[in-house]
C-alpha atoms as a PDB file:
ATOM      1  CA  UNK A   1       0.000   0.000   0.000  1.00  0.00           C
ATOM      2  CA  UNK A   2       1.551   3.333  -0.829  1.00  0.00           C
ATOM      3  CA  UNK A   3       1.477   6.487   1.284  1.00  0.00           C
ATOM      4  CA  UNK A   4      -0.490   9.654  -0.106  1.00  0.00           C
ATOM      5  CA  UNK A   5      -0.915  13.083   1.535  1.00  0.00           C
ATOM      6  CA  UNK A   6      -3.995  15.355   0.705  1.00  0.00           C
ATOM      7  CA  UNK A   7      -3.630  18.913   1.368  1.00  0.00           C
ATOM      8  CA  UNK A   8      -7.148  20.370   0.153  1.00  0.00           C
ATOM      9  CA  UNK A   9      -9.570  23.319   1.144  1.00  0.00           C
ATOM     10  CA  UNK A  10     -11.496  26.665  -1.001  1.00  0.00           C
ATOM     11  CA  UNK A  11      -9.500  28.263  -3.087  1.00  0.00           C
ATOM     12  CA  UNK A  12      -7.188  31.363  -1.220  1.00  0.00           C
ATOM     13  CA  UNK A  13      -6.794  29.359   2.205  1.00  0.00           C
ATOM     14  CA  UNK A  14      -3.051  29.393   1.880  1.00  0.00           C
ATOM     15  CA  UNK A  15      -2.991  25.529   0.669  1.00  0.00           C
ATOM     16  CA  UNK A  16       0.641  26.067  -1.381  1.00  0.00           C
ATOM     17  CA  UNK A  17       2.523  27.549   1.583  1.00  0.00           C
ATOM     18  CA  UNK A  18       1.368  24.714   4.058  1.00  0.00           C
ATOM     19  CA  UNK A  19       2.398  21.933   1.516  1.00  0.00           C
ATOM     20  CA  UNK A  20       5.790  23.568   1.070  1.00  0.00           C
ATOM     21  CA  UNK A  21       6.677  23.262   4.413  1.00  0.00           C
ATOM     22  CA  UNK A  22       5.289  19.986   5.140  1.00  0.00           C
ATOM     23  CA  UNK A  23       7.310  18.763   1.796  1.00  0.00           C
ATOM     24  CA  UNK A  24      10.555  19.860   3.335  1.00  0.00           C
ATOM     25  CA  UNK A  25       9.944  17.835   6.634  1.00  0.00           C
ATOM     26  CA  UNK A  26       8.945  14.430   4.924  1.00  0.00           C
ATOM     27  CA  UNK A  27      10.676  14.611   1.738  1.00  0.00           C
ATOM     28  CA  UNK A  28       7.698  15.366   0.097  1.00  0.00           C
ATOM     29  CA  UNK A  29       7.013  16.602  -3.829  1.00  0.00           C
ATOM     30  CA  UNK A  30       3.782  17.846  -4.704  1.00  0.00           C
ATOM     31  CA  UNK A  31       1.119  16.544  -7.123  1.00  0.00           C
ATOM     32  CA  UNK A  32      -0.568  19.835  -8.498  1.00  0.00           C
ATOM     33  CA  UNK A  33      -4.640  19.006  -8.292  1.00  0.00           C
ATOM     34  CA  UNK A  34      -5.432  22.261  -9.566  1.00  0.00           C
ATOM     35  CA  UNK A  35      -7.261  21.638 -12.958  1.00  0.00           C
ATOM     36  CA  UNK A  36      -5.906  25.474 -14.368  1.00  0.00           C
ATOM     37  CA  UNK A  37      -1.905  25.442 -13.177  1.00  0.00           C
ATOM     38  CA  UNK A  38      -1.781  22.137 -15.828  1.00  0.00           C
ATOM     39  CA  UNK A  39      -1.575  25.252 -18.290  1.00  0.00           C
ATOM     40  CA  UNK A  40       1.535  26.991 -19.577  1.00  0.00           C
ATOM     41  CA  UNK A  41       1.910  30.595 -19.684  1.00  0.00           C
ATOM     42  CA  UNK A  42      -1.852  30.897 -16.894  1.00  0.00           C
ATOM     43  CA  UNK A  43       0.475  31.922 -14.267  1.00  0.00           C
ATOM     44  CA  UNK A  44      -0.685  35.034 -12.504  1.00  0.00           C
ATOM     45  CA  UNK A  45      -4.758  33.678 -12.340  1.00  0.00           C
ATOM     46  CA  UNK A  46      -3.429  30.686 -11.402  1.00  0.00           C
ATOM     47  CA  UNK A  47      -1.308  32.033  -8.710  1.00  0.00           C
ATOM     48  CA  UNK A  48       1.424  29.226  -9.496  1.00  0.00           C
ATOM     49  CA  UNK A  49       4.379  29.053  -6.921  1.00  0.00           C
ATOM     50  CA  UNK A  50       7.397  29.919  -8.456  1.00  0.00           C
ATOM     51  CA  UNK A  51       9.531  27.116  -9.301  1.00  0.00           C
ATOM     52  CA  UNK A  52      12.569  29.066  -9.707  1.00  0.00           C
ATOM     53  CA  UNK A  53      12.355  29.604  -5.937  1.00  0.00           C
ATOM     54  CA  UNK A  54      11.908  26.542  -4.834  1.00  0.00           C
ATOM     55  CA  UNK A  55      13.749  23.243  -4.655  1.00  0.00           C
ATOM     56  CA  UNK A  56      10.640  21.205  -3.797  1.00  0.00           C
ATOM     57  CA  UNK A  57       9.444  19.023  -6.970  1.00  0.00           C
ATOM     58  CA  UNK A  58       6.591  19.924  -8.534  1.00  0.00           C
ATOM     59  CA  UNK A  59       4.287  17.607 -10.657  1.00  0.00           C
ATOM     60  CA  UNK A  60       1.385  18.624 -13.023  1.00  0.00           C
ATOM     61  CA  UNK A  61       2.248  22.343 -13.773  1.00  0.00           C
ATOM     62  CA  UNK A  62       2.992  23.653 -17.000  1.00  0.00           C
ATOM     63  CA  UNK A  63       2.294  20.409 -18.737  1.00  0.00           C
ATOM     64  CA  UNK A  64      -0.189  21.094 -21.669  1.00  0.00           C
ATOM     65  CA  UNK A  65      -0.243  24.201 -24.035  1.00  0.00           C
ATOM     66  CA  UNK A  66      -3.087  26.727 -23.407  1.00  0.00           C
ATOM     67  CA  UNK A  67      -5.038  26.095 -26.300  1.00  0.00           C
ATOM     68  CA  UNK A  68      -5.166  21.820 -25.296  1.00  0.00           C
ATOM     69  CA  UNK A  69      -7.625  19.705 -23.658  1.00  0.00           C
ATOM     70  CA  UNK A  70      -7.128  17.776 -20.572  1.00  0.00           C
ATOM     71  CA  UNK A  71      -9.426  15.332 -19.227  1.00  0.00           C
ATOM     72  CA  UNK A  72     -10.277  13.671 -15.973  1.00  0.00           C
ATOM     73  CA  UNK A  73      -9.047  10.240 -17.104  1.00  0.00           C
ATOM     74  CA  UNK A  74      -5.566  12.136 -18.362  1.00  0.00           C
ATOM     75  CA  UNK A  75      -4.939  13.831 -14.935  1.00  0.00           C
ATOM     76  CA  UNK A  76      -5.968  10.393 -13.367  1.00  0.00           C
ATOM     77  CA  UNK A  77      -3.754   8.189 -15.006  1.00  0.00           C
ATOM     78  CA  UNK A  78      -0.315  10.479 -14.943  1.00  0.00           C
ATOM     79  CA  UNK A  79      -0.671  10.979 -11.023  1.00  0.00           C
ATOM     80  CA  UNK A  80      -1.403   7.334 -10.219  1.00  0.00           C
ATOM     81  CA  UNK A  81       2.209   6.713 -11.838  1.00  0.00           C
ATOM     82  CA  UNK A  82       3.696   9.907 -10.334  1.00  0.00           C
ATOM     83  CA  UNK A  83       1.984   8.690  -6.717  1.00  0.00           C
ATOM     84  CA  UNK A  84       3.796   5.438  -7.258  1.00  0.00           C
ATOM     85  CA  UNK A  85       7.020   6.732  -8.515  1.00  0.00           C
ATOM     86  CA  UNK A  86       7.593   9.295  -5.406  1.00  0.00           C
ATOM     87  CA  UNK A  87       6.634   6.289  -3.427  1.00  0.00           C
ATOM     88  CA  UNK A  88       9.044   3.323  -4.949  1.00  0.00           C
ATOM     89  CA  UNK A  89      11.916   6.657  -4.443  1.00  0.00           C
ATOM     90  CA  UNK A  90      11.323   6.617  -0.723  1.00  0.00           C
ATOM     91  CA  UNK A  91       9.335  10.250  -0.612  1.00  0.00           C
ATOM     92  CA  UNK A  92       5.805  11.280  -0.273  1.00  0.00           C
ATOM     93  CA  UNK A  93       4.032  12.390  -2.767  1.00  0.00           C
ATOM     94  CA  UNK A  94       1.567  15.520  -1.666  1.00  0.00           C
ATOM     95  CA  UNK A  95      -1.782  15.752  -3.132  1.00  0.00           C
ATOM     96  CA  UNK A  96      -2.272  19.839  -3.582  1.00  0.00           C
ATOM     97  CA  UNK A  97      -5.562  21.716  -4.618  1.00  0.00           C
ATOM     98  CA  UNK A  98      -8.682  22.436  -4.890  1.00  0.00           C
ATOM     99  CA  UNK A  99     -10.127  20.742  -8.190  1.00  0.00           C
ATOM    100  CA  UNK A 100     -12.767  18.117  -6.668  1.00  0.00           C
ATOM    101  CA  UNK A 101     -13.261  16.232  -9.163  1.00  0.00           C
ATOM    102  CA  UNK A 102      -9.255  15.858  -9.839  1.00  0.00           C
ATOM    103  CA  UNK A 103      -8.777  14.632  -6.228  1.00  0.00           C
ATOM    104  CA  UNK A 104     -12.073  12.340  -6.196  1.00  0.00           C
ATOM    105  CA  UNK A 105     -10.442  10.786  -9.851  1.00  0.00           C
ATOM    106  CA  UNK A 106      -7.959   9.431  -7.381  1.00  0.00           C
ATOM    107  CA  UNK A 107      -9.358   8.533  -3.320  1.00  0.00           C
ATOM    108  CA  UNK A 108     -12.581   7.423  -5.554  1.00  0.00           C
ATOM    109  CA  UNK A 109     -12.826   4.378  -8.307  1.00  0.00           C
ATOM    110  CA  UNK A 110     -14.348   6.287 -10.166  1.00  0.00           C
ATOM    111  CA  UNK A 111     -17.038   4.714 -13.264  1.00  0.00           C
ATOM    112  CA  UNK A 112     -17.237   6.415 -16.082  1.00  0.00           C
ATOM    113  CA  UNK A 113     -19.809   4.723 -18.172  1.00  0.00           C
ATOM    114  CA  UNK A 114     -19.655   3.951 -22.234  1.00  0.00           C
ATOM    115  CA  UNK A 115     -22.507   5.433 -23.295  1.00  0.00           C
ATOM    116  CA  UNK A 116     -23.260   5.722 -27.220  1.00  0.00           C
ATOM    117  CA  UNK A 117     -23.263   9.663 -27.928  1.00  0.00           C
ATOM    118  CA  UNK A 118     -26.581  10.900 -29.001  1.00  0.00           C
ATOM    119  CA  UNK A 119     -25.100  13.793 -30.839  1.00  0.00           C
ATOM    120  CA  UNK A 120     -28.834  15.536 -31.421  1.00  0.00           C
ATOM    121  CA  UNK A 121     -28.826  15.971 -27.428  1.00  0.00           C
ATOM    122  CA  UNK A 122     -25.741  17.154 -27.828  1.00  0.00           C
ATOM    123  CA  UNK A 123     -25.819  19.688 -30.027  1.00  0.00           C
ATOM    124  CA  UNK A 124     -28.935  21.281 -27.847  1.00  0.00           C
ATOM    125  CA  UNK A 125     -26.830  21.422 -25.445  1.00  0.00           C
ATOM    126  CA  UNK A 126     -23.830  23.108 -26.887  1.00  0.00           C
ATOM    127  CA  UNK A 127     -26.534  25.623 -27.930  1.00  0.00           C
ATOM    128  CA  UNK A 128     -27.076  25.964 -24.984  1.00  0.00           C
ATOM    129  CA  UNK A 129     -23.737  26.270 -23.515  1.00  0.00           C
ATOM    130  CA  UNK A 130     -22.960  28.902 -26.236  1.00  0.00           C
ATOM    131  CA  UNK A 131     -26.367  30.841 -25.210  1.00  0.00           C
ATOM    132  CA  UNK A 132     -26.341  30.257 -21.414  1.00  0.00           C
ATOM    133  CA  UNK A 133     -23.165  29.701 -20.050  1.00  0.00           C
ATOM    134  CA  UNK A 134     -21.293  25.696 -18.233  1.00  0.00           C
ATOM    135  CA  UNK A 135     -23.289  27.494 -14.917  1.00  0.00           C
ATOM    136  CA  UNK A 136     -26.705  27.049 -16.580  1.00  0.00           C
ATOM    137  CA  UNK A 137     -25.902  23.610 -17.475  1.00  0.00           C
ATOM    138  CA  UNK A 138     -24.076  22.849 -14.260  1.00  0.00           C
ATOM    139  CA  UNK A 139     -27.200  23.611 -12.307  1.00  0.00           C
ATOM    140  CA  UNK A 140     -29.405  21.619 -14.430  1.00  0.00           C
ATOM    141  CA  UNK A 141     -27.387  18.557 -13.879  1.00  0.00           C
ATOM    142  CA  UNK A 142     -27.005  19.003  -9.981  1.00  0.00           C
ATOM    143  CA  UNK A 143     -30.943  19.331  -9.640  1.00  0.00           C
ATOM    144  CA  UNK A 144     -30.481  15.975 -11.868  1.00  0.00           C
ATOM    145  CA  UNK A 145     -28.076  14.146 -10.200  1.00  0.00           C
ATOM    146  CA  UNK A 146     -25.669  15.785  -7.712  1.00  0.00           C
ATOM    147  CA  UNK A 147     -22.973  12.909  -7.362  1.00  0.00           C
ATOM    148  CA  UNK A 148     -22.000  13.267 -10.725  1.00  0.00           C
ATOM    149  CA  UNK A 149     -22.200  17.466 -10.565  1.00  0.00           C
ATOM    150  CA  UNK A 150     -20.173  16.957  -7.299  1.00  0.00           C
ATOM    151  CA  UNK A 151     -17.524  15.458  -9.812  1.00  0.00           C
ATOM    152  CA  UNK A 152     -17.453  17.891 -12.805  1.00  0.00           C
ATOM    153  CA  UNK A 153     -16.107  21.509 -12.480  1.00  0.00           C
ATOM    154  CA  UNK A 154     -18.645  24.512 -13.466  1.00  0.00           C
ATOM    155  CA  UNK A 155     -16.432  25.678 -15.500  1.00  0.00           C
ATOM    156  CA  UNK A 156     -15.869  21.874 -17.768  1.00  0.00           C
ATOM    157  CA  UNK A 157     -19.249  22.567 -20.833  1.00  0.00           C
ATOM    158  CA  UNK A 158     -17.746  19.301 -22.195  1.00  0.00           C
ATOM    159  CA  UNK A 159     -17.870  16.812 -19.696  1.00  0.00           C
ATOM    160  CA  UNK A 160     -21.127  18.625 -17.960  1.00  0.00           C
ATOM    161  CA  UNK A 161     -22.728  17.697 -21.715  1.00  0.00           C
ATOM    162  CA  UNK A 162     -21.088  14.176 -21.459  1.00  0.00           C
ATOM    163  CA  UNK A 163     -22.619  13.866 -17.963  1.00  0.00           C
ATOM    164  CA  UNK A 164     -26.119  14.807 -19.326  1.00  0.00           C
ATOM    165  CA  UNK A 165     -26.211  12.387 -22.285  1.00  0.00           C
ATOM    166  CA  UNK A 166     -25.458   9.794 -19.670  1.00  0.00           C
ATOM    167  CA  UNK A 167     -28.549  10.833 -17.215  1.00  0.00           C
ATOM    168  CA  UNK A 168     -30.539  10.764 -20.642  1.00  0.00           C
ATOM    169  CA  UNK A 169     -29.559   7.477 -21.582  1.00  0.00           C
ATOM    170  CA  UNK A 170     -30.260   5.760 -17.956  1.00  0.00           C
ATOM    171  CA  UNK A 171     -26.903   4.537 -18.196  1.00  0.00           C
ATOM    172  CA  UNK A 172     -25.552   5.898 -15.501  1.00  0.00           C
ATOM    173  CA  UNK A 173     -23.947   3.791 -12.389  1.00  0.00           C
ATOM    174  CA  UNK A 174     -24.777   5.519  -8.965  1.00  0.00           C
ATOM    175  CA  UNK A 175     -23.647   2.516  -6.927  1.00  0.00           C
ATOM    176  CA  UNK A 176     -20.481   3.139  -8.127  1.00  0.00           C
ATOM    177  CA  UNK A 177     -20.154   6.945  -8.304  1.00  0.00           C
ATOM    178  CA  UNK A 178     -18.190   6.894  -4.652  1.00  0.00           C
ATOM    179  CA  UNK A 179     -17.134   3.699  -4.140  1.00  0.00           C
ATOM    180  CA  UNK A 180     -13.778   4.780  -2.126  1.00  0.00           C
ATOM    181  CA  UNK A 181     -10.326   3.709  -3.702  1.00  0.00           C
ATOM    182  CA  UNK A 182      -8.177   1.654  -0.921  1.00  0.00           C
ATOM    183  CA  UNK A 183      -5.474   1.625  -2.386  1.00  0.00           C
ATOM    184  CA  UNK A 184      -3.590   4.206  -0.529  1.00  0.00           C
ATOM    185  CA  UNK A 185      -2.645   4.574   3.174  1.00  0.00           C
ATOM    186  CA  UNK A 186      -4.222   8.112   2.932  1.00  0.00           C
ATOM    187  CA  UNK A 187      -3.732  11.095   4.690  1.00  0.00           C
ATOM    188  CA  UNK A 188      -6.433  13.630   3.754  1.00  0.00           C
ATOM    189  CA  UNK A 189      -6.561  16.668   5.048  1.00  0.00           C
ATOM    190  CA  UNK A 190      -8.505  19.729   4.612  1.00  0.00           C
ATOM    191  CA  UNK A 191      -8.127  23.638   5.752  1.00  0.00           C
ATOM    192  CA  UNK A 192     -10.838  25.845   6.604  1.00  0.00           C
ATOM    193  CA  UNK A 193     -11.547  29.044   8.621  1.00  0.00           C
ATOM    194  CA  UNK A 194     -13.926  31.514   9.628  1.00  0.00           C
ATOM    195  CA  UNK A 195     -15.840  32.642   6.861  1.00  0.00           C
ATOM    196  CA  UNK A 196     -15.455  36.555   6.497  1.00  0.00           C
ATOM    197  CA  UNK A 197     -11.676  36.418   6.905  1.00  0.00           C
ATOM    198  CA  UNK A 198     -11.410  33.648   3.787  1.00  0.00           C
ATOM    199  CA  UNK A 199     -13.268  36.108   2.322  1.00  0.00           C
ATOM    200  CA  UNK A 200     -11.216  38.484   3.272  1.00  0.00           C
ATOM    201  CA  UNK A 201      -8.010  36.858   1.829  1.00  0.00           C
ATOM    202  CA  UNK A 202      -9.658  36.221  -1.431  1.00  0.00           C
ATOM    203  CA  UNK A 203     -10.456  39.729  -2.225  1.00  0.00           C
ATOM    204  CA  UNK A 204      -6.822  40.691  -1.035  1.00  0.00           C
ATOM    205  CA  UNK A 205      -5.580  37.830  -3.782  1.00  0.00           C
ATOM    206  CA  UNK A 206      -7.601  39.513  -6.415  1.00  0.00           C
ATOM    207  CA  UNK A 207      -5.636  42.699  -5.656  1.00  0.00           C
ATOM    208  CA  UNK A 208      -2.758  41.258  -6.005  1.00  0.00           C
ATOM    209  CA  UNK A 209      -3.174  39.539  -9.501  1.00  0.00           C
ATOM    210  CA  UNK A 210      -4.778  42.398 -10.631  1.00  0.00           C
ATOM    211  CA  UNK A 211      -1.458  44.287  -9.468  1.00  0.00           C
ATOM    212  CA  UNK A 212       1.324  41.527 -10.829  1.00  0.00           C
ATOM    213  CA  UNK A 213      -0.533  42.011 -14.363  1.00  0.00           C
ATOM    214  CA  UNK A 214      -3.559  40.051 -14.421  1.00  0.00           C
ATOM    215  CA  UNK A 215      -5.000  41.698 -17.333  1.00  0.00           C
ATOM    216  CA  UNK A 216      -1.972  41.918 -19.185  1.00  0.00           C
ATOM    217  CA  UNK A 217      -1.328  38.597 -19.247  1.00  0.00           C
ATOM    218  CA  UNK A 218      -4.802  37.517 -20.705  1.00  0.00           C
ATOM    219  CA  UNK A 219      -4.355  40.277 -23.423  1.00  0.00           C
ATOM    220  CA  UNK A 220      -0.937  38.326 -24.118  1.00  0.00           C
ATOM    221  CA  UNK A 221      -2.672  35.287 -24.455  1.00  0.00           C
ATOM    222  CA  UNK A 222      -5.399  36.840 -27.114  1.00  0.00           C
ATOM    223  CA  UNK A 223      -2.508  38.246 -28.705  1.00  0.00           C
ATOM    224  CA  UNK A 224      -0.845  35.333 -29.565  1.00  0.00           C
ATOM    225  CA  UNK A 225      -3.981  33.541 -30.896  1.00  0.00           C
ATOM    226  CA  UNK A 226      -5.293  31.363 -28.206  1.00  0.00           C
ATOM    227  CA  UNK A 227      -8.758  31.245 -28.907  1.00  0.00           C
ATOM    228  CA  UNK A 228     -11.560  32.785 -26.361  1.00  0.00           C
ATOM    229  CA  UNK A 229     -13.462  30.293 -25.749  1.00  0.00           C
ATOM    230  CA  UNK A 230     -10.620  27.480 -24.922  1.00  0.00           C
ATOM    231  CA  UNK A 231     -10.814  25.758 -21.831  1.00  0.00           C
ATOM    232  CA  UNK A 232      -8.064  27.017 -20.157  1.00  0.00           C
ATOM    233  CA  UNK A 233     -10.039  30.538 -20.632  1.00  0.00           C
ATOM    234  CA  UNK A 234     -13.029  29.590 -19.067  1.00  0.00           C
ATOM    235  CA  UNK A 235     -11.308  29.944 -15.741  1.00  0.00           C
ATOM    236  CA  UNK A 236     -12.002  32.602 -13.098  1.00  0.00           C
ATOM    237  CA  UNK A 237     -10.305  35.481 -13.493  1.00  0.00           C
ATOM    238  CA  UNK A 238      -9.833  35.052 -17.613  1.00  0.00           C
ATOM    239  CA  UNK A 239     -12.789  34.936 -18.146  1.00  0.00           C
ATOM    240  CA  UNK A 240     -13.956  38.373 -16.478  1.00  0.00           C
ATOM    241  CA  UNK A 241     -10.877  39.850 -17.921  1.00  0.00           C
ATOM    242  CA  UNK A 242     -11.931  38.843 -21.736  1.00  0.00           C
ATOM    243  CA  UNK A 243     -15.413  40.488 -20.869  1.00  0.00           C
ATOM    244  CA  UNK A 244     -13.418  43.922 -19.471  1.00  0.00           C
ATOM    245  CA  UNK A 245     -11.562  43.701 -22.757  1.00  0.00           C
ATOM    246  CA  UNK A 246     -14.082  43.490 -25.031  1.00  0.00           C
ATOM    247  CA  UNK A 247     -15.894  46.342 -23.351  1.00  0.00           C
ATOM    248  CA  UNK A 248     -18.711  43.747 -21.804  1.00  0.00           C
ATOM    249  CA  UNK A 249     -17.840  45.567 -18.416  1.00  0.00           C
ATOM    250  CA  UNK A 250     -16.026  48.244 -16.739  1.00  0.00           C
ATOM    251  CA  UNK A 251     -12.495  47.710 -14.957  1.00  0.00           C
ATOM    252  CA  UNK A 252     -13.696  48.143 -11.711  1.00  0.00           C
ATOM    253  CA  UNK A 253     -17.184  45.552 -12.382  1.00  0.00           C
ATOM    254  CA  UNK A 254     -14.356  43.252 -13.312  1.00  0.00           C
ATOM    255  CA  UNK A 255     -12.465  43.419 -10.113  1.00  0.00           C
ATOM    256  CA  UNK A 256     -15.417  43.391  -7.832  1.00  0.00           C
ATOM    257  CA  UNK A 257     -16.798  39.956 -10.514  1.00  0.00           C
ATOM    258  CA  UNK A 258     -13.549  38.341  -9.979  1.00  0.00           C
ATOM    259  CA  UNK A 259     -13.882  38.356  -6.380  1.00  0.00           C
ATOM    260  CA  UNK A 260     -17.764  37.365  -6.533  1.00  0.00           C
ATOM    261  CA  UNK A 261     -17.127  34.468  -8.553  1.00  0.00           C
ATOM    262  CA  UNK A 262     -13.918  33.631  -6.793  1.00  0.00           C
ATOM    263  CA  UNK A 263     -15.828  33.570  -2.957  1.00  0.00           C
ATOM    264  CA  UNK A 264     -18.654  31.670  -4.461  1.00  0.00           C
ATOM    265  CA  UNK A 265     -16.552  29.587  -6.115  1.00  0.00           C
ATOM    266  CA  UNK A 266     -14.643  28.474  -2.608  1.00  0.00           C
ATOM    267  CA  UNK A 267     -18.353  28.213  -1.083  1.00  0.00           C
ATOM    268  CA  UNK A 268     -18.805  25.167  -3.461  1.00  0.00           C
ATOM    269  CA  UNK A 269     -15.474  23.982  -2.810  1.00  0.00           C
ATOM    270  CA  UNK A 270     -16.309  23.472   0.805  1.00  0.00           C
ATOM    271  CA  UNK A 271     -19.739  21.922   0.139  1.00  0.00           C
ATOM    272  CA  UNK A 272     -18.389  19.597  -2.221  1.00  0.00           C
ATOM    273  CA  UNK A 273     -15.373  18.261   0.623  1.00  0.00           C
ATOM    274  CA  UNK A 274     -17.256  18.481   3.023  1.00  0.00           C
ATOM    275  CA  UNK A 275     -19.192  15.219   1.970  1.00  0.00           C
ATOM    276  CA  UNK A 276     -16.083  13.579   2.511  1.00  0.00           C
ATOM    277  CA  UNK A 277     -15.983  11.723   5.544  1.00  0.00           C
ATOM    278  CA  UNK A 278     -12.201  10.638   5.264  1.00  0.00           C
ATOM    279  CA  UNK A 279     -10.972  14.421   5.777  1.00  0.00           C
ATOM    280  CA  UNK A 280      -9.229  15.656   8.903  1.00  0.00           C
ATOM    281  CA  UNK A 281     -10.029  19.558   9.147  1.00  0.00           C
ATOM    282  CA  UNK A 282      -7.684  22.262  10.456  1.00  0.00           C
ATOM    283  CA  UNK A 283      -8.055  25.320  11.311  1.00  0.00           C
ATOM    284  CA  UNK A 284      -5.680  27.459   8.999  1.00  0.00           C
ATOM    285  CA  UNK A 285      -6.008  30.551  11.732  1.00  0.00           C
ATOM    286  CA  UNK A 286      -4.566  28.165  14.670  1.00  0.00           C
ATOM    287  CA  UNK A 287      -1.662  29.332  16.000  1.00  0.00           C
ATOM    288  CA  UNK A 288       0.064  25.699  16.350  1.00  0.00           C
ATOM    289  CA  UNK A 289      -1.633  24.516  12.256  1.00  0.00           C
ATOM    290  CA  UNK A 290       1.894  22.993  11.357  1.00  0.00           C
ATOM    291  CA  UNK A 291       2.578  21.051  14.848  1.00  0.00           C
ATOM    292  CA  UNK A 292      -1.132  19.575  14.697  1.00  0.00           C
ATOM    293  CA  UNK A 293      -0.506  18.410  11.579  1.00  0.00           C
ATOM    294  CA  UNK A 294       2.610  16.918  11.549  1.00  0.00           C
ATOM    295  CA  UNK A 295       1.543  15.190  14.768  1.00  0.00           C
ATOM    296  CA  UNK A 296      -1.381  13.658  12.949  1.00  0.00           C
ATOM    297  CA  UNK A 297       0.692  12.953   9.717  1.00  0.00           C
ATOM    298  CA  UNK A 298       3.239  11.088  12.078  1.00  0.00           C
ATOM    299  CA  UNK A 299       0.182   8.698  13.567  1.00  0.00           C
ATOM    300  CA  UNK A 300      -0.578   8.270   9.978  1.00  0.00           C
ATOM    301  CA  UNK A 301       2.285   7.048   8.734  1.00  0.00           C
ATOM    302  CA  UNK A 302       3.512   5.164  12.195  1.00  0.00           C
ATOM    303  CA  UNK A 303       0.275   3.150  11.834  1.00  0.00           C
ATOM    304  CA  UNK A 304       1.411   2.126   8.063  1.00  0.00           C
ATOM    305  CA  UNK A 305       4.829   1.299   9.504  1.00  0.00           C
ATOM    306  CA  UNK A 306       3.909  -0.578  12.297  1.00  0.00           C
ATOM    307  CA  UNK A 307       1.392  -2.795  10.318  1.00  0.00           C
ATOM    308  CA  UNK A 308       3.796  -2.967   7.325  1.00  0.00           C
ATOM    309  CA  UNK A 309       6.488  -4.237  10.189  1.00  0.00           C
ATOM    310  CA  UNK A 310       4.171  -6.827  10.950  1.00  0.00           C
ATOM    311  CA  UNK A 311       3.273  -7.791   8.032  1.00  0.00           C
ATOM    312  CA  UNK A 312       6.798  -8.639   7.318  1.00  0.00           C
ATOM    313  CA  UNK A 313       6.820 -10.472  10.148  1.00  0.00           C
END
């Protein structure tokens, strides 16, 4: 059984600097879960650590161009062999981010069913996309079924479509939706705090993007041809910035949007972990977060010691 560290929690919580300093006390290199820092060149909206600073490895960052997809399966089956790889090397590999459905592709055995594409549906519902927005069609698929919302971001059209034509098609396989993946001794933990304050630290992030060149670096993007409506674009942040630029908004309604969208979007981070029984929570405002837990790490892994000693045995 190999060890795996989970460092989750809403977006702005302060997830990166935690897992950098729990990397250098177990020889730990971190798995990026964040389904936007797979992108080159999305580096201030993504609010990427800087590898140049940094001799901690880092995995899934930077690995696709802008302008390519990436799917569930594809983020699934690289950090399964990166997990094992840090593993067979004698570290631990670190689980960081807040992409659900990334992290459920892996403590979850996930089903995706073969269904046969009824491209009709489909097409009335890229019509919809194109008309309404991925939220419209997000929403109709959680008052649908919310197990499979709970695994598809709002901001994914494709595989919110894909998830639709399966509900249509009665193909869809609930008992196996969260059927929980035993294959790791796993140590999943989540941070959370009061309310206002993550608020609080969210808006202040904004402000800083905006400041290190937010908008400049989605007008570099256009510039060089990446097309609008690319996944990688659909992201918060880019996406407000596209509508500033082509005059759908004023620069201050684009600020204030960011934010919106970026506080509801950790709201529906937290519902979404929440259902997750397996989580330890922490408190990221306590004044002793790093000693409780490394202490609770250290039970973790003496418990897969000891019972890997006696196995042995």
């Amino acid at each position: 059984m190999e060890n795996l560290l989970i460092i989750t929690g809403p977006t702005g919580i302060g997830k990166t600097e935690i897992s950098l300093k729990l990397a250098n006390k177990y020889k730990g290199e971190i798995i990026s879960s964040d389904s936007m820092q797979i992108y080159k060149k999305l580096d201030i909206g993504t609010a990427k650590v800087d590898l140049d600073k940094t001799d901690i490895p880092h995995h899934m960052v930077d690995i696709i161009e802008a302008h390519e997809n990436f799917s569930v399966a594809d983020f699934k089956f690289k950090a399964k062999e990166i997990i094992s790889d840090i593993n067979r090397r004698g570290g631990l590999p670190i689980l960081v981010g807040g992409t659900g459905l990334y992290i459920n592709s892996i403590v979850y055995n996930l089903d995706f069913t073969e269904t046969k594409a009824d491209y009709e549906y489909r097409d009335e519902l890229r019509k919809i996309l194109e008309e309404k927005g991925s939220e419209f069609l997000y929403n109709k698929l959680f008052n649908l079924n919310k197990d499979m919302a709970a695994k598809i971001h709002p901001n994914n059209g494709q595989r919110i479509i894909r998830a639709l034509e399966i509900l249509k098609s009665g193909n869809e396989k609930e008992n196996n939706f969260r059927q929980e993946n035993e294959d790791y001794n796993l140590i999943f933990i989540g941070l959370n705090m009061d309310r206002e304050r993550l608020y609080e630290r969210i808006n202040s992030r904004v402000d800083k993007m905006i400041e290190l060149g937010l908008v400049d670096e989605v007008r570099s993007l256009l510039d060089q041809g990446l097309d609008k409506n690319s996944q990688s674009l659909k992201a918060i942040g880019y996406k407000e910035v596209i509508s500033y630029l082509e005059g759908e908004i004023e620069y201050s309604e684009m600020i204030d949007l960011i934010k919106k969208n970026s506080r509801h979007y950790a709201k529906r981070q937290l519902t979404w972990f929440r259902r997750d029984g397996r989580i330890k929570w922490f408190d990221r405002e306590s004044d002793n977060l790093l000693e409780e837990i490394e202490t609770y790490i250290d039970s973790k892994l003496d418990w897969w010691f000891r019972r890997k000693d006696d196995s042995i045995r």
